[in-house]
Protein backbone atom coordinates (compact mmCIF):
# COMPACT_ATOMS: atom_id res chain seq x y z
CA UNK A 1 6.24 -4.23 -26.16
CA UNK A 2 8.16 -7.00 -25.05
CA UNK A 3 6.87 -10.49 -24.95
CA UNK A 4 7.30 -13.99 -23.48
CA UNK A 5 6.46 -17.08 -24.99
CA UNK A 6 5.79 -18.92 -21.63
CA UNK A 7 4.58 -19.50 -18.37
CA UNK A 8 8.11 -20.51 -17.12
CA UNK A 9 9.78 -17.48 -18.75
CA UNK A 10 6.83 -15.03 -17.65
CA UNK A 11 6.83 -16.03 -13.90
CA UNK A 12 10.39 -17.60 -13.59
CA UNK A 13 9.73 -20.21 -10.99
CA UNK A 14 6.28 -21.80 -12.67
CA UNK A 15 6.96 -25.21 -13.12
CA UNK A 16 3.28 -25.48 -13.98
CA UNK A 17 0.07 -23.36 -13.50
CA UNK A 18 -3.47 -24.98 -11.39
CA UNK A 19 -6.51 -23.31 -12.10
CA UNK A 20 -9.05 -25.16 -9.35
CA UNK A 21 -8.36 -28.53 -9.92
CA UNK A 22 -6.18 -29.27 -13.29
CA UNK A 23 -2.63 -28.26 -13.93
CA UNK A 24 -1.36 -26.76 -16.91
CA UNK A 25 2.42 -27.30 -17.43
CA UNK A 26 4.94 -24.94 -18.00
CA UNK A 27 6.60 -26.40 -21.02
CA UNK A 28 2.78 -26.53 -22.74
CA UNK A 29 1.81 -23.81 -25.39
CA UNK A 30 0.45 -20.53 -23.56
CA UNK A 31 -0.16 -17.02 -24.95
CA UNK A 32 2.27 -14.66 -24.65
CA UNK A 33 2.65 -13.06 -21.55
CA UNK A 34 3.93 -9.32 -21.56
CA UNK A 35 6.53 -8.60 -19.40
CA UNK A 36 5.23 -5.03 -18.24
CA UNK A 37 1.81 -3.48 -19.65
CA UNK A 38 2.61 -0.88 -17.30
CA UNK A 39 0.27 2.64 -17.80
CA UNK A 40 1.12 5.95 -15.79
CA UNK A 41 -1.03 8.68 -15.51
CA UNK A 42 -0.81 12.28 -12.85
CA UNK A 43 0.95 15.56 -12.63
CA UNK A 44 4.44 14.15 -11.09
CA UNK A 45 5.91 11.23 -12.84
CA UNK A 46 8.34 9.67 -11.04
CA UNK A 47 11.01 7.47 -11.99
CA UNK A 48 11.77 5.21 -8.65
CA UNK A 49 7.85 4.29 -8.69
CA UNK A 50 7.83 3.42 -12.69
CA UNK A 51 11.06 1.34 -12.29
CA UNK A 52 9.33 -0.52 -8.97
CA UNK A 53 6.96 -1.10 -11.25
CA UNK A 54 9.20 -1.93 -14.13
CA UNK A 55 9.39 -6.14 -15.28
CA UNK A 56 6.27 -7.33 -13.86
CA UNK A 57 4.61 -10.47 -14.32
CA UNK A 58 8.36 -11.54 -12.38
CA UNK A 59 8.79 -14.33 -9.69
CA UNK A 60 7.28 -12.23 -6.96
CA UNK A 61 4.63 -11.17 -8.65
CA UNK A 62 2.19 -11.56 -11.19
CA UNK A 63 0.70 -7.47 -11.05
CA UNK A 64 0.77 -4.20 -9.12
CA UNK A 65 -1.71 -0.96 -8.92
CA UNK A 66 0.03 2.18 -7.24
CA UNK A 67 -1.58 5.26 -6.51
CA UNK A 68 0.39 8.42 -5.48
CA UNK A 69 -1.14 11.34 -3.62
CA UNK A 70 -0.93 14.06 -1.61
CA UNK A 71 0.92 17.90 -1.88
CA UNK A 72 3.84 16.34 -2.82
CA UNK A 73 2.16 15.32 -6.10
CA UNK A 74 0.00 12.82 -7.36
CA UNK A 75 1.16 9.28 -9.64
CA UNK A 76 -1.23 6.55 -10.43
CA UNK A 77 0.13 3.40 -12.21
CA UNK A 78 -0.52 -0.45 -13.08
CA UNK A 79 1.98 -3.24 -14.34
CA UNK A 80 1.70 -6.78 -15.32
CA UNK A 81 -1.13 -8.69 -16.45
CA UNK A 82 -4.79 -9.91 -15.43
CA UNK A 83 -3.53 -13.15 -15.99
CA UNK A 84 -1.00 -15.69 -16.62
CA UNK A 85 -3.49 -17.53 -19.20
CA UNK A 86 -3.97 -14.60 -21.26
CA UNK A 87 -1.13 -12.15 -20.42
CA UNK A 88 -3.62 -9.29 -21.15
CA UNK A 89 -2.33 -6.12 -19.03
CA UNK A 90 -3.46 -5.70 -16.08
CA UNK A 91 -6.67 -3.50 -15.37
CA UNK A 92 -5.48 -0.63 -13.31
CA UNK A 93 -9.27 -0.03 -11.65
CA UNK A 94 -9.77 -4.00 -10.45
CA UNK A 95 -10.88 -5.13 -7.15
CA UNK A 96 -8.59 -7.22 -4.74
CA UNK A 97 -8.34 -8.78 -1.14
CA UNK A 98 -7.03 -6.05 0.75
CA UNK A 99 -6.64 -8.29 3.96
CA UNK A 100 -6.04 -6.70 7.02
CA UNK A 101 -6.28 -2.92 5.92
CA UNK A 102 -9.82 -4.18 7.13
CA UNK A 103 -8.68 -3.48 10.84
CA UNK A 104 -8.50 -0.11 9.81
CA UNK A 105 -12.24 -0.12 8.88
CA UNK A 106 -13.10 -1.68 11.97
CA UNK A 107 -10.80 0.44 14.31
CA UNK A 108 -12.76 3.64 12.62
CA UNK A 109 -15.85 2.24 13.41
CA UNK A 110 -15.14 1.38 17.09
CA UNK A 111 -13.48 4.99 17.53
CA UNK A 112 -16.92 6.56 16.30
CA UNK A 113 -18.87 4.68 19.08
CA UNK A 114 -16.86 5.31 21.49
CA UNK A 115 -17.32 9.16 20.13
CA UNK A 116 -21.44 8.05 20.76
CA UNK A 117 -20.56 6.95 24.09
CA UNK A 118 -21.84 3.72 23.35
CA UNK A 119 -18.46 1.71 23.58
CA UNK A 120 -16.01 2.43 25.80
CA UNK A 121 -12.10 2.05 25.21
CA UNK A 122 -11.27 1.43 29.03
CA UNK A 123 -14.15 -1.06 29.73
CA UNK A 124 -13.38 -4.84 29.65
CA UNK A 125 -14.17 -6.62 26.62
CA UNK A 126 -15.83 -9.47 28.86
CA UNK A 127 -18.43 -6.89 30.13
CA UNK A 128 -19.84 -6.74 26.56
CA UNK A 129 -19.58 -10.14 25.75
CA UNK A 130 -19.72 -11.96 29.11
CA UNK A 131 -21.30 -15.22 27.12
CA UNK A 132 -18.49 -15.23 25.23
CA UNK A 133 -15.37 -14.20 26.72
CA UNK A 134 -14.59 -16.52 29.95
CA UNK A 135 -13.30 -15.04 32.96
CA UNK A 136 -9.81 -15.34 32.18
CA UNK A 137 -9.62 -12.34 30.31
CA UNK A 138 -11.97 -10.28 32.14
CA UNK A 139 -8.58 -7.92 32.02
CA UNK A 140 -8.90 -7.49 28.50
CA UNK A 141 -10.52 -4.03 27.71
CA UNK A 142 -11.73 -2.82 24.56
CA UNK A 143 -8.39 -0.47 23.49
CA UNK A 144 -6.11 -3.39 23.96
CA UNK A 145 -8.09 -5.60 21.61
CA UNK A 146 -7.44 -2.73 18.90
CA UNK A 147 -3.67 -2.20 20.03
CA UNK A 148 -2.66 -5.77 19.67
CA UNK A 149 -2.02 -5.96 23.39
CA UNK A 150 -4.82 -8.14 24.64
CA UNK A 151 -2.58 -11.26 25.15
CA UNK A 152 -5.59 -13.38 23.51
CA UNK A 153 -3.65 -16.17 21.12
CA UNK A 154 -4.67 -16.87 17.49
CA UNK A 155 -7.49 -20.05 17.32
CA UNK A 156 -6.66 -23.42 15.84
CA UNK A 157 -6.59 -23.77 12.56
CA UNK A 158 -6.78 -26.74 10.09
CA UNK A 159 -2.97 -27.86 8.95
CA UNK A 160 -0.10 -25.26 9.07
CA UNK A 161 1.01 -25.16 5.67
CA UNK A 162 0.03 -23.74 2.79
CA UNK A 163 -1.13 -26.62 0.85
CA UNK A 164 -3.25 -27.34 3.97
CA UNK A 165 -5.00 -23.91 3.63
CA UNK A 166 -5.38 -24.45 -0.02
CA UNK A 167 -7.55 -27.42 0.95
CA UNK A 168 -9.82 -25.65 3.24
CA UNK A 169 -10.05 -22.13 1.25
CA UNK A 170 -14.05 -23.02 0.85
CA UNK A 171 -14.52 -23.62 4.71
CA UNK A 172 -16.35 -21.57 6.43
CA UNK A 173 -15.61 -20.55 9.60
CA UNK A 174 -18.23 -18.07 12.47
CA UNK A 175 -16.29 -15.44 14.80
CA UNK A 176 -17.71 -16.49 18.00
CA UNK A 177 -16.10 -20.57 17.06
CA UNK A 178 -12.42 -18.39 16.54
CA UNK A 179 -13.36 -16.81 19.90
CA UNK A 180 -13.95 -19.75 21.57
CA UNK A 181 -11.20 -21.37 20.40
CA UNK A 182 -8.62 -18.35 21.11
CA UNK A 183 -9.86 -17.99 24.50
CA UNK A 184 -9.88 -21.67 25.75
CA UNK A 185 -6.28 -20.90 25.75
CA UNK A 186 -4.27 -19.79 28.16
CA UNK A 187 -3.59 -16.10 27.96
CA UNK A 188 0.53 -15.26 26.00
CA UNK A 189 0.70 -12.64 28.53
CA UNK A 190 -1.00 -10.13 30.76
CA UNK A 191 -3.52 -7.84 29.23
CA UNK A 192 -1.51 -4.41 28.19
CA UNK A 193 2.15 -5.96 29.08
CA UNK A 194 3.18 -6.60 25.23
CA UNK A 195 2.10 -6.61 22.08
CA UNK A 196 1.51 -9.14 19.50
CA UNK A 197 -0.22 -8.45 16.55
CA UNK A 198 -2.86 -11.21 15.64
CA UNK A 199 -6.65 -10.98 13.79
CA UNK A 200 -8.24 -12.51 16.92
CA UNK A 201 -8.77 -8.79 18.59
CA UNK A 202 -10.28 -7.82 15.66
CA UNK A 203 -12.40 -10.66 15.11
CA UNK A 204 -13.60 -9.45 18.68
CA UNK A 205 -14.17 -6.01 18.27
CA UNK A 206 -16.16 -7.34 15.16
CA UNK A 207 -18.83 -9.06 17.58
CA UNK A 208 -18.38 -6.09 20.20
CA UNK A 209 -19.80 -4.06 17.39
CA UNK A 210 -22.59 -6.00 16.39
CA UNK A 211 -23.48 -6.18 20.29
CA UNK A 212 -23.45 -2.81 20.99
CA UNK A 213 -25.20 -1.54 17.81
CA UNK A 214 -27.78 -4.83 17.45
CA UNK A 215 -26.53 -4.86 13.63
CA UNK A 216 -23.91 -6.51 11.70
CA UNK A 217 -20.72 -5.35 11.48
CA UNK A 218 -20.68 -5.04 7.78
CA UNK A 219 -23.89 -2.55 7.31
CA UNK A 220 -22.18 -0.57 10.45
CA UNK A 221 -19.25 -0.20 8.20
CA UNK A 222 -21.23 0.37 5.23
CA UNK A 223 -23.59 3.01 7.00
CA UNK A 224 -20.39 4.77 8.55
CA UNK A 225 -17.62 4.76 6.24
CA UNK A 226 -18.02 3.18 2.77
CA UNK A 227 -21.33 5.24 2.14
CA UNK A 228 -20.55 8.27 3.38
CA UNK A 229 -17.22 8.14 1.34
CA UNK A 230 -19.49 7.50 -1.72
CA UNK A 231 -16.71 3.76 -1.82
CA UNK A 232 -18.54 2.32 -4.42
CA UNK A 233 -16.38 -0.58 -4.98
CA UNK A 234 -15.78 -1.71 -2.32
CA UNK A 235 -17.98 -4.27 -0.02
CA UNK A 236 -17.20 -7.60 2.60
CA UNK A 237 -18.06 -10.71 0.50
CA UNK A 238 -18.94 -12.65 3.26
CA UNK A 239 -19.06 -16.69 2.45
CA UNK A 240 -18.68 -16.17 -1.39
CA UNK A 241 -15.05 -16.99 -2.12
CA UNK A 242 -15.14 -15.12 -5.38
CA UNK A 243 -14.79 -11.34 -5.94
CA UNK A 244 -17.24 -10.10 -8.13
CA UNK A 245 -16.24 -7.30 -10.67
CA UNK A 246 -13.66 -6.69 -12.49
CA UNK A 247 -10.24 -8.22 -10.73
CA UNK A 248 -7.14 -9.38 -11.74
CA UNK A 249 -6.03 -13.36 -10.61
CA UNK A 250 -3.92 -13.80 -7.88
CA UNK A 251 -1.49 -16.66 -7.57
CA UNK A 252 0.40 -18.16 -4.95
CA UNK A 253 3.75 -20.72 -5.29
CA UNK A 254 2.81 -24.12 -3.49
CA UNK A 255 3.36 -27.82 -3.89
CA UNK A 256 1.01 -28.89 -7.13
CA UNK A 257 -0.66 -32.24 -7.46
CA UNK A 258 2.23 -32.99 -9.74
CA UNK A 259 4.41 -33.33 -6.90
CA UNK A 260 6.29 -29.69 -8.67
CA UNK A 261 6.49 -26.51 -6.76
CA UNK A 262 4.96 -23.94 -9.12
CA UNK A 263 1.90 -21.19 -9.20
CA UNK A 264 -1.66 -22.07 -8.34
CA UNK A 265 -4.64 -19.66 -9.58
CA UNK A 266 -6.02 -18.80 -6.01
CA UNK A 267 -8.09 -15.97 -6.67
CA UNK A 268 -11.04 -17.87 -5.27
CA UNK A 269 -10.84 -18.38 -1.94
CA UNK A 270 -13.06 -17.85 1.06
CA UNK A 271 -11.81 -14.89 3.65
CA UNK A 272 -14.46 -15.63 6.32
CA UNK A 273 -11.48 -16.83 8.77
CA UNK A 274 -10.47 -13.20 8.59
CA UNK A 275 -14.01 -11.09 8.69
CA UNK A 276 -13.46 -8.28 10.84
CA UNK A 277 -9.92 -8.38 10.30
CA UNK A 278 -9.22 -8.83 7.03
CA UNK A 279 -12.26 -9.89 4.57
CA UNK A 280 -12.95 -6.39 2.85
CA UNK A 281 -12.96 -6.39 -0.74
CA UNK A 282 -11.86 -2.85 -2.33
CA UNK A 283 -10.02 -0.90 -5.16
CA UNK A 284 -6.89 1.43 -5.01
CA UNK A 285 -9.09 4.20 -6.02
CA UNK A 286 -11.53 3.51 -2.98
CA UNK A 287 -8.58 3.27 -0.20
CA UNK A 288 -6.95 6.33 -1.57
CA UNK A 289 -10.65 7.98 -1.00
CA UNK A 290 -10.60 6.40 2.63
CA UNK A 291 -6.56 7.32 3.23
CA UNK A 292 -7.42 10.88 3.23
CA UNK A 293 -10.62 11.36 4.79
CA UNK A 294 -9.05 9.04 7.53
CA UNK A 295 -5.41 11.45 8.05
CA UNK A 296 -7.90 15.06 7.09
CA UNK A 297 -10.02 13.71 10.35
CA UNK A 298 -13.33 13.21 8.41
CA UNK A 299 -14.26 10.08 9.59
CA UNK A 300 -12.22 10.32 13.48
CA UNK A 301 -11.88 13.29 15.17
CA UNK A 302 -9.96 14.90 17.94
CA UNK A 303 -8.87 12.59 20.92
CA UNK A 304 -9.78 9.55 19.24
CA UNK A 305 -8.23 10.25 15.78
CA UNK A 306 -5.07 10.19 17.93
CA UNK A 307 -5.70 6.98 19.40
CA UNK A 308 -4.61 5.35 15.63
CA UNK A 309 -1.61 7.59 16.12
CA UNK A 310 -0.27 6.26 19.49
CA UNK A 311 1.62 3.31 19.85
CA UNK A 312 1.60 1.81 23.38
CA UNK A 313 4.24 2.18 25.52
CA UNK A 314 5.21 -1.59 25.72
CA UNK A 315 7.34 -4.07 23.75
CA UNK A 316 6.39 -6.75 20.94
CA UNK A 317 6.12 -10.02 22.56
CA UNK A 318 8.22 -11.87 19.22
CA UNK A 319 11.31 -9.44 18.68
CA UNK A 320 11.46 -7.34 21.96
CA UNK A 321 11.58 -4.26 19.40
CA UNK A 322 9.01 -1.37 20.60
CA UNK A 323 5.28 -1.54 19.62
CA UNK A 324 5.16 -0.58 16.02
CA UNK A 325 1.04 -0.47 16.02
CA UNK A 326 -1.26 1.68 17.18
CA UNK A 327 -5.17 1.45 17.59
CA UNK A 328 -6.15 0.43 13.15
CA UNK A 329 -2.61 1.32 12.16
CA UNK A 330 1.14 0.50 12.12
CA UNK A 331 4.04 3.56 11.85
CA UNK A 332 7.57 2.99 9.97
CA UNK A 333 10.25 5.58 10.23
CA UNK A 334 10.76 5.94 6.40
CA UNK A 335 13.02 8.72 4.39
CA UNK A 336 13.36 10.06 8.00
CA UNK A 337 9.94 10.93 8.95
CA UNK A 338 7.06 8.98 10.24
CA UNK A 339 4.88 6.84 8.09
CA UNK A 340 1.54 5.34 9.55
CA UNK A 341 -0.59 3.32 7.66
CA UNK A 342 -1.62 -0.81 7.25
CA UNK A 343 -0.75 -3.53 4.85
CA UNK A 344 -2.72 -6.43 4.58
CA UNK A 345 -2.43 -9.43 3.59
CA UNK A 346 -4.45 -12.28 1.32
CA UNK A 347 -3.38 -15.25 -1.27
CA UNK A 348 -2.51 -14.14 -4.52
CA UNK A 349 -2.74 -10.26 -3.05
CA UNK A 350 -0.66 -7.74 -0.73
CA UNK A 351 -2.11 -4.65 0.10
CA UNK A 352 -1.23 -1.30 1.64
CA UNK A 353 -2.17 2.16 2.31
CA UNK A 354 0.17 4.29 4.08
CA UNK A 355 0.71 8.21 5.01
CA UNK A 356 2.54 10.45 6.21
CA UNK A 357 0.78 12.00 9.46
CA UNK A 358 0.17 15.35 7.70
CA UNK A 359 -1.20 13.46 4.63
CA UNK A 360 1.01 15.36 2.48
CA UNK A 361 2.12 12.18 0.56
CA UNK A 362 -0.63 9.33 0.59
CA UNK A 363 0.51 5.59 -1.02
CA UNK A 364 -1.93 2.84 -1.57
CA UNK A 365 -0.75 0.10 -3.50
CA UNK A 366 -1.99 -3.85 -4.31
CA UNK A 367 0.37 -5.90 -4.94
CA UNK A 368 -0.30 -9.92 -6.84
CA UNK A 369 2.29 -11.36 -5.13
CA UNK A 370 3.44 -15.28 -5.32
CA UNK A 371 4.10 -15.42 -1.72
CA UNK A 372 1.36 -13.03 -0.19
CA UNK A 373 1.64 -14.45 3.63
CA UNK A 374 5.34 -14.94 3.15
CA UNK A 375 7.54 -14.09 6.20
CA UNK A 376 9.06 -11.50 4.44
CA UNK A 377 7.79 -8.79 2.63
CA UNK A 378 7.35 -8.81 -0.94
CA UNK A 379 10.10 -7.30 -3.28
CA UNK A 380 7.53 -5.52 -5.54
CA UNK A 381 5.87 -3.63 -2.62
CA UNK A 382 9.01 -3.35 -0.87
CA UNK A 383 10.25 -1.18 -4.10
CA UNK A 384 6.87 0.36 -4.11
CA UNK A 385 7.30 1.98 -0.91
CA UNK A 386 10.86 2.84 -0.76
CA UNK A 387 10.21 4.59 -4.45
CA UNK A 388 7.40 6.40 -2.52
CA UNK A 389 8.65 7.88 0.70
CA UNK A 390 12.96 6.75 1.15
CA UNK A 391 14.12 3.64 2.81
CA UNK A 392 14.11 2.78 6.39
């Protein structure tokens, strides 16, 4: 197996390494890092997924787990390494951030009480929450926070760059403060006119939940989907900023204290800005489990299964480009055919699980990626998914 001898040469932009606090140059003696400890495993290798995989720890990122399903055959495979501090591969079964796949989770959940009768998807959002929700967007109804098309803008947050975040990653932050703070805005545009695609309709369907069900959201989950799917590794980790199991590190390029751009250790770091939206903790294994119960109709049925697989007739309020997101997911035209499914997105970690609508070929992939809330997406799960269903 090929080997490098530092932190520079194993992650090609490093000038230096902070785990919490200190900084470890790059020029200072570090084990070895391997530059793929890659292991493939399933009845249809395929080429175009091991060479997405292929070179990892790289400047993008520091790991990937891939798993492969479906009729069209099955591939399951991990490269890079736990860590840049030890270079030991990485472990193919490890927990990570998967960001705002949560919306998924929470659009399932909705969809089943609205199968109850005990939310509706055409009643205002307001009417549930009238302590909450001012006036203003007494418009708003329950689909539209789910579709993106609310017209609710994100809350303030502290600072605006990365750095900033870094700073505040142990803060902890209540829904109903991001609710108030979203809606003491004025509304980006009329409820159902566009669509932009923001956490803060989550974060509301979160407390509609709770409302309607006098629980938290995170048992409702838990009682609905994760036990019933027997997901035993995955769980919200509510204030803890740590995920407990086995994980590999994430890392994220950022001004250090040096005054160098390099990679900071930021696998601990509090999600509870996110919660509904994207705090869930989980393993490829476990979203694969939940990718196919979700497109077989296990967990949604009938009309409201194909509420996550219609996109509203209206335009996205950034790029003018037609609504790409449906009620939980997001659809791609991809090798020619139709792929829905949701990334998400956390420091150090990029996550995905996609399908095609018949669920003949299922993806689910996490991704350790330098630049996880970057603009664009990142190389190494770009690759992934081409590899897995054809380009764009």
């Amino acid at each position: 197996m090929k080997t490098r001898t530092s932190l520079l040469t194993a992650a090609l932009l490093v000038a230096g390494i902070a785990a919490g606090p200190s900084v470890l140059p790059a020029a200072a003696s570090a084990p070895a890092v391997p530059s793929a400890a890659r292991s493939t495993t399933g009845q249809s290798p395929n080429a175009a997924l091991e060479a997405a995989l292929a070179g990892l720890p790289d400047a993008d990122a520091t790991a990937a787990l891939v798993r492969v399903g479906g009729k069209e055959g099955t591939w399951h495979g991990s490269s890079g390494v736990h860590d840049l501090r030890s270079g030991r591969p990485a472990d193919p079964a490890a927990r990570f951030r998967a960001g705002s796949v949560t919306k998924v989770f929470t659009a399932v959940v909705a969809l089943r009480l609205a199968e109850e009768g005990r939310l509706d998807l055409d009643r205002s959002a307001r009417s549930y929450l009238p302590e909450l929700i001012p006036a203003t967007y007494a418009g708003v109804t329950v689909r539209q926070l789910l579709d993106h098309t609310h017209g609710i803008p994100a809350p303030d947050f502290p600072g605006s760059t990365v750095e900033e975040a870094y700073a505040n990653r142990f803060r902890v932050y209540d829904p109903r403060d991001l609710v108030r703070s979203a809606t003491s805005k004025r509304p980006e545009f009329a409820p159902g006119e566009r669509q932009h695609y923001l956490n803060i309709g989550y974060t509301v369907a979160g407390l509609l939940i709770e409302r309607v069900t006098h629980d938290s959201y995170e048992h409702q989950v838990a009682r609905r989907v994760l036990g019933p799917l027997g997901l035993r590794d995955t769980y919200f980790p509510g204030t803890n900023p740590r995920i407990t199991g086995p994980h590999n590190h994430g890392y994220q390029t950022m001004r250090l204290d040096d005054g160098t751009t390099g990679l900071r250790d930021v696998t601990v770091w509090g999600a509870t800005d996110a919660w509904a939206a994207g705090n869930i903790i989980s393993t490829t294994a476990d979203l694969e489990t939940f990718t196919r119960a979700l497109f077989r109709g296990r967990i949604v049925r009938g009309p409201l299964l194909e509420e996550m697989f219609t996109l509203p007739e209206v335009t996205d309020v950034r790029t003018g480009k037609p609504a790409a997101y449906s009620v939980g997911l997001s659809m791609k035209v991809l090798g020619g055919r139709e792929v829905w499914g949701k990334t998400g997105g956390r420091w150090g970690y990029n996550t995905a699980i996609a399908s095609t609508r018949n669920g003949s070929r299922t993806l689910v992939y996490s991704v350790n990626s330098t630049d996880a809330k970057g603009q664009d997406m990142n190389r190494t799960a770009e690759k992934i998914m081409v590899a897995a269903y054809g380009r764009p």
